[in-house]
Protein backbone atom coordinates (compact mmCIF):
# COMPACT_ATOMS: atom_id res chain seq x y z
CA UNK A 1 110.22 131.09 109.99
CA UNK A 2 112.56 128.60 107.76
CA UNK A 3 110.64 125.39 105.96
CA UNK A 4 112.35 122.72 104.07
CA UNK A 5 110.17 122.48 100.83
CA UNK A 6 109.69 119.33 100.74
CA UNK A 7 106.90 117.09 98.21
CA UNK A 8 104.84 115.88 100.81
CA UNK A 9 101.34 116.45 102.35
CA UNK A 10 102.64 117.60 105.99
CA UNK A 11 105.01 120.04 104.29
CA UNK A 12 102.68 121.71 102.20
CA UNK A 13 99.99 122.04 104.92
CA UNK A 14 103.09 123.39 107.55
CA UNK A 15 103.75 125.68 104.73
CA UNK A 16 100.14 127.11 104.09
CA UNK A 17 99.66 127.29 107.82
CA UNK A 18 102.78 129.60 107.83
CA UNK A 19 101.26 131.62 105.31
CA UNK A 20 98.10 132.53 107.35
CA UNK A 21 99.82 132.72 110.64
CA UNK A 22 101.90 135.35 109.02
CA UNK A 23 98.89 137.27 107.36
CA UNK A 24 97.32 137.09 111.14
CA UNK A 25 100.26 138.27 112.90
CA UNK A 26 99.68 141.47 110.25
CA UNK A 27 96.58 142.32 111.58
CA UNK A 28 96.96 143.01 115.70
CA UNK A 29 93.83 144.40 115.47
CA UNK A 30 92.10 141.06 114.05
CA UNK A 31 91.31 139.32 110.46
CA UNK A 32 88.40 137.56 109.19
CA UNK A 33 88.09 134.63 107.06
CA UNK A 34 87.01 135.97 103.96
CA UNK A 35 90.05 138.50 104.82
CA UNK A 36 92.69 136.02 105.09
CA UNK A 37 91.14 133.65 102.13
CA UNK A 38 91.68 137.00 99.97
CA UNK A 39 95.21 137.59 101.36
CA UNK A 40 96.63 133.95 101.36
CA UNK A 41 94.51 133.11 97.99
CA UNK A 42 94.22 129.52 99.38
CA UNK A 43 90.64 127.97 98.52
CA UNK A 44 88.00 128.67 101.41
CA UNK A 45 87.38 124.69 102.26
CA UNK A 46 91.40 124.30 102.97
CA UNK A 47 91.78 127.67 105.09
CA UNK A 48 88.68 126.60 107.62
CA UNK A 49 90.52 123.58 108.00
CA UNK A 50 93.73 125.31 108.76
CA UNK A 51 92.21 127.18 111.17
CA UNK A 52 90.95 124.47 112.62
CA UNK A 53 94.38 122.99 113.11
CA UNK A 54 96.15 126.38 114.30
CA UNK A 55 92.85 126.68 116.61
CA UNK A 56 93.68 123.63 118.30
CA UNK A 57 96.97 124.19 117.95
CA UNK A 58 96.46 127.46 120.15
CA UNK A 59 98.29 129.52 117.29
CA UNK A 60 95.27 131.36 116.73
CA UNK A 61 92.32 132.63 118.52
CA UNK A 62 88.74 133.87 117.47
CA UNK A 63 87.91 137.51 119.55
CA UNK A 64 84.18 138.31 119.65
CA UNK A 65 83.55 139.60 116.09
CA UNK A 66 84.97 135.74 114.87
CA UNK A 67 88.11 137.87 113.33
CA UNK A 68 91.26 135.78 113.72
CA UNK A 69 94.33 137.14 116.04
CA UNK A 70 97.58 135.44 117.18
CA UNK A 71 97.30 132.91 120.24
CA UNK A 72 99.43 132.32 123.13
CA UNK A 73 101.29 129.24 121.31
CA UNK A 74 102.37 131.66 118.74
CA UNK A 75 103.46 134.44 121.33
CA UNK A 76 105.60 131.94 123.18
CA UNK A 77 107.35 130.36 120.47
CA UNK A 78 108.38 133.69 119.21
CA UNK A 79 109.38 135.15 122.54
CA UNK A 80 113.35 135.04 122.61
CA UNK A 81 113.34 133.90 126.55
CA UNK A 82 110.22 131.58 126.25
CA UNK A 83 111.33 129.59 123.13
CA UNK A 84 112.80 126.28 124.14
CA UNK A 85 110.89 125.73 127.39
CA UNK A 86 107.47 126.67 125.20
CA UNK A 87 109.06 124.33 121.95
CA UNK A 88 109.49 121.55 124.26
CA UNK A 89 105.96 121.71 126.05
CA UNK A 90 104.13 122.31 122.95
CA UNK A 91 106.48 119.11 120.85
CA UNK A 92 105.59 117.01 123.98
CA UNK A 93 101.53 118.07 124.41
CA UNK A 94 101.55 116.95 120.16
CA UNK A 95 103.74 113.88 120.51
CA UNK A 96 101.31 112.83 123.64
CA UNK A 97 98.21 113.39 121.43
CA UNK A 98 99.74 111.48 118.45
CA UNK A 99 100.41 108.38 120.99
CA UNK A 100 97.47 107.97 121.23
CA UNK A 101 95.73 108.60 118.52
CA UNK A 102 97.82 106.34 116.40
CA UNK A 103 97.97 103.94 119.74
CA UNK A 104 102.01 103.59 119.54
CA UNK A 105 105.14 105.37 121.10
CA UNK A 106 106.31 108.03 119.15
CA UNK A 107 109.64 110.31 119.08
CA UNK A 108 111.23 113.71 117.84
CA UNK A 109 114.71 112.92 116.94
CA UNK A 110 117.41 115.04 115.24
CA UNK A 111 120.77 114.44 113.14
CA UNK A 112 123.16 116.79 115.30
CA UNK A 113 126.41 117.24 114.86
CA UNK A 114 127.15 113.80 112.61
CA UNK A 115 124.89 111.94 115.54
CA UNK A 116 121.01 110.62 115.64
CA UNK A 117 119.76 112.06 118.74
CA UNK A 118 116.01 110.81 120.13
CA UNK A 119 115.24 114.35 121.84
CA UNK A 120 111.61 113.70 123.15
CA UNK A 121 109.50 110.86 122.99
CA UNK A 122 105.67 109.73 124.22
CA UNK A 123 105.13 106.24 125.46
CA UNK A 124 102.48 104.62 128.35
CA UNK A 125 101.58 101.52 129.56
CA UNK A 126 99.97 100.00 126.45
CA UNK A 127 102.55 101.55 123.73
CA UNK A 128 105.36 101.30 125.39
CA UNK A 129 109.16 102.61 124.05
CA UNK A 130 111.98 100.90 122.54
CA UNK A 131 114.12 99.18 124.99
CA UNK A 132 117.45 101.04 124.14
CA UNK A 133 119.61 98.10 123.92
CA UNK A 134 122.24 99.43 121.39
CA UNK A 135 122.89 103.26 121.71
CA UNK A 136 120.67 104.82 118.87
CA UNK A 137 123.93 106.84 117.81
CA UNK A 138 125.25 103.66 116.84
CA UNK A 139 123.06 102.02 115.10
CA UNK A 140 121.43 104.15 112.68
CA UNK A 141 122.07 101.50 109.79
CA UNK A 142 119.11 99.59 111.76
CA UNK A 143 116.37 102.02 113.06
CA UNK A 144 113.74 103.46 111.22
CA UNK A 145 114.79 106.70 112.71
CA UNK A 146 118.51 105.97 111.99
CA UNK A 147 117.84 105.69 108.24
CA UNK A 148 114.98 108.28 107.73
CA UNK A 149 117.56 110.82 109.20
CA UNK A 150 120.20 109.55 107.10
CA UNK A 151 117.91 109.31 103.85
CA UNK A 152 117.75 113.27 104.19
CA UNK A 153 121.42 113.52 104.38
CA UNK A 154 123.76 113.61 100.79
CA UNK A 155 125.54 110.70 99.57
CA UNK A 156 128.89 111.81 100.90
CA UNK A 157 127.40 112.99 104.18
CA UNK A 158 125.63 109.56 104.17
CA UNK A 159 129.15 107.32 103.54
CA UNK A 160 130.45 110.10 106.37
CA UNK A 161 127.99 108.85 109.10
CA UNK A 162 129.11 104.66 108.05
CA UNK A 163 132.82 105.48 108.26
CA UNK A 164 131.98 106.29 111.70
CA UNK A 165 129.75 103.63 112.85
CA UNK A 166 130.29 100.37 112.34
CA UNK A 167 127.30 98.22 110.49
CA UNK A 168 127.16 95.70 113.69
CA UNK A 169 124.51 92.82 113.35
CA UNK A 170 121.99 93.41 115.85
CA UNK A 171 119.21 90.70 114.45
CA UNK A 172 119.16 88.21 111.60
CA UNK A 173 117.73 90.83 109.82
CA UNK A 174 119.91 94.01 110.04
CA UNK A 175 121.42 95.27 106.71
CA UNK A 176 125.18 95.30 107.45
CA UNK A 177 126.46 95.53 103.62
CA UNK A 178 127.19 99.44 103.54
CA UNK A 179 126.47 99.69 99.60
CA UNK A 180 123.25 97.61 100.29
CA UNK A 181 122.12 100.06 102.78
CA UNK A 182 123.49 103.32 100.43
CA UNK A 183 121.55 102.04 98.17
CA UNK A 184 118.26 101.67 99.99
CA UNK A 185 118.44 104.96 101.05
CA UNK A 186 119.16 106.42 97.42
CA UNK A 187 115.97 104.68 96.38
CA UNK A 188 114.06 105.64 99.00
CA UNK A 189 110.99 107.90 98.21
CA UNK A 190 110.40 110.97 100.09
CA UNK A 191 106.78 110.71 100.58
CA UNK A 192 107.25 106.97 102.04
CA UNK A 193 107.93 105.88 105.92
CA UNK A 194 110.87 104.41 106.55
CA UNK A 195 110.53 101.04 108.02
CA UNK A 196 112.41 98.96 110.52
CA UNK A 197 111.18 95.37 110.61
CA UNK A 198 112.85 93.76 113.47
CA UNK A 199 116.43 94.86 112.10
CA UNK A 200 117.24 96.70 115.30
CA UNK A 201 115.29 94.68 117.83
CA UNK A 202 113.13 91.15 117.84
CA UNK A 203 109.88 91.79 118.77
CA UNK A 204 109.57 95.63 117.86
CA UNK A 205 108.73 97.25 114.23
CA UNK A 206 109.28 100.64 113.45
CA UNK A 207 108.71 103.60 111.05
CA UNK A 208 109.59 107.11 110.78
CA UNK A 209 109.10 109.92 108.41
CA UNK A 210 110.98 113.05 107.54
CA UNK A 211 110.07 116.61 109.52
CA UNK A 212 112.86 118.75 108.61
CA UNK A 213 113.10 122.63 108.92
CA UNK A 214 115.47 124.87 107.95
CA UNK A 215 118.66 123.40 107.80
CA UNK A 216 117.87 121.10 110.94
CA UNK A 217 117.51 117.22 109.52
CA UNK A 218 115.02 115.98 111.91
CA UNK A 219 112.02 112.76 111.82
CA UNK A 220 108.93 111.76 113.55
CA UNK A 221 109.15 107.93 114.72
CA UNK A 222 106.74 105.16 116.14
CA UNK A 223 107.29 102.15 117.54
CA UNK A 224 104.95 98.46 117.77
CA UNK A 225 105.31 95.71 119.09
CA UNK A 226 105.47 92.66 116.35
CA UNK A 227 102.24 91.42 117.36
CA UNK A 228 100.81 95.05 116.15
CA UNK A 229 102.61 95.24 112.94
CA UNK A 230 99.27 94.29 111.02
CA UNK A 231 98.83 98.09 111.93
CA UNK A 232 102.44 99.16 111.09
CA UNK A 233 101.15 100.80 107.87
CA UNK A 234 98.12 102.33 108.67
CA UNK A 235 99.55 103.78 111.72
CA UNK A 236 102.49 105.53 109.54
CA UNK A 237 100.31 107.08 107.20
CA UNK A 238 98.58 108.70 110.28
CA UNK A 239 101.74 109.98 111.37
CA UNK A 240 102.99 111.20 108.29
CA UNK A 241 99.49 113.21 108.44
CA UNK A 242 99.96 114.38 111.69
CA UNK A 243 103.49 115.53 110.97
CA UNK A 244 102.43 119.04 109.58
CA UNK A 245 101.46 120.76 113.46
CA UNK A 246 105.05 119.07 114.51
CA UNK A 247 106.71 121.27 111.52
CA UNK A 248 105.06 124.02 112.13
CA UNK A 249 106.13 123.95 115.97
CA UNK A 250 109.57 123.43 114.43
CA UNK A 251 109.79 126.01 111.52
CA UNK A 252 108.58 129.14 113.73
C-alpha cells in the first residue's frame, strides 16, 4: 500500500483509512472499535467516521458481535488476478456516485509515460462530458486536468512535457506563453483546484485536483457547462473532499 504524503484533507483521511484497514486485516478473527481506536491512536469521533467511509466503501464489514473484519472490496483489490477488473469497477461505482453528488462529469486521469491520459470518466444526460475536440495529450497547457497533472510534475519534467507539445491557441483565453504557464504552475498551491475557464473549450469550465499514489501522478477532474460555473467552486471543494475513497482505491 504506497501513498504520496501529500498536505491535503483527502490525503490525510486516505492515509488514516490505510492505517485501520491495515490494523483490521491483523485481526481475521475480528476487531472492535475501542480495539482499533487503541491500535491506530486516532481520536474516537474521526475513526467512526472512517468506518463509515470504508463501510460504504465495502472495505470493511461489521460480523454479529459489531467487531470489524475485511470486506469483499478489500479482498478483491488485493487479489493478484482480481485487481484491475475489481480497480476499475470500484473507480467507476465512486466516480458514478461523485457525478452526481456534485451534479457534473467527472474523470480519473493519469500522467503515463510523458502523456495525460483520461482513463475513466462518469457523465449522463444532465452533466454531460467534454466534447474532445483537441486530443487531451495535446493540450495539457489548457485543461484543468492537463495542468493539475503537470503541477505535480518537477520543473524540468514540466519544460519536458512543453518541448513536446506545442502551446496551440485553442480559445481567446488559452495561456500559450510557456514561462507564463511555468510559472502558474510553480505558484500553484497544492491544496487548491486547478481551474480551466474556457481556455480549452467555449462554453465548458473545468477543475481538477491532485490524487496521486505511489509514484503514479494521477487527478480527479469535473467538468460544467459555463452557464453552471456559479457552482464551479463549490463543486471543487466537494471533489477535493471526495477524493480520499478514490486514493484509497488507488494506494491499495
Amino acid at each position: 500500500m504506497a501513498l504520496m504524503n501529500e498536505p491535503t484533507a483527502p490525503y490525510h483521511s486516505a492515509h488514516d483509512a490505510l492505517r485501520v484497514l491495515e490494523t483490521v486485516a491483523r485481526h481475521p478473527a475480528g476487531v472492535t472499535e475501542a480495539e482499533l481506536s487503541h491500535q491506530t491512536a486516532l481520536d474516537p469521533e474521526r475513526l467512526t467516521a472512517l468506518l463509515r467511509m470504508l463501510r460504504r466503501e465495502g472495505y470493511v464489514e461489521q460480523i454479529t458481535d459489531g467487531a470489524y473484519v475485511t470486506g469483499e472490496t478489500l479482498r478483491r483489490l488485493t487479489s493478484a488476478h482480481e485487481r484491475e477488473g475489481a480497480l476499475r469497477d470500484k473507480l467507476q461505482h465512486t466516480l458514478d456516485r461523485l457525478r452526481d453528488s456534485v451534479g457534473a462529469a467527472v474523470y480519473i486521469s493519469r500522467y503515463v509515460d510523458g502523456e495525460v491520459t483520461v482513463t475513466q470518466y462518469a457523465a449522463g444526460p444532465g452533466t454531460p462530458a467534454v466534447n474532445e475536440w483537441v486530443d487531451f495529450r495535446f493540450s495539457a497547457h489548457a485543461t484543468a486536468v492537463g495542468k493539475s497533472l503537470l503541477t505535480q510534475l518537477d520543473h524540468n519534467a514540466r519544460r519536458d512535457h512543453l518541448s513536446r507539445h506545442k502551446m496551440a491557441r485553442l480559445t481567446s483565453r488559452t495561456i500559450t506563453s510557456d514561462k507564463l504557464l511555468l510559472s502558474r504552475l510553480e505558484s500553484q498551491p497544492p491544496t487548491v483546484p486547478v481551474l480551466d475557464l474556457q481556455e480549452y473549450a467555449i462554453g465548458t469550465v473545468c477543475a481538477a485536483v491532485p490524487i496521486t499514489a505511489g509514484s503514479t501522478v494521477g487527478c480527479l477532474a469535473l467538468s460544467l457547462p459555463v452557464e453552471h460555473a456559479h457552482r464551479l467552486k463549490q463543486a471543487a471543494d466537494t471533489l477535493n473532499r471526495s477524493a480520499a475513497p478514490v486514493l484509497l482505491s488507488l494506494a491499495i
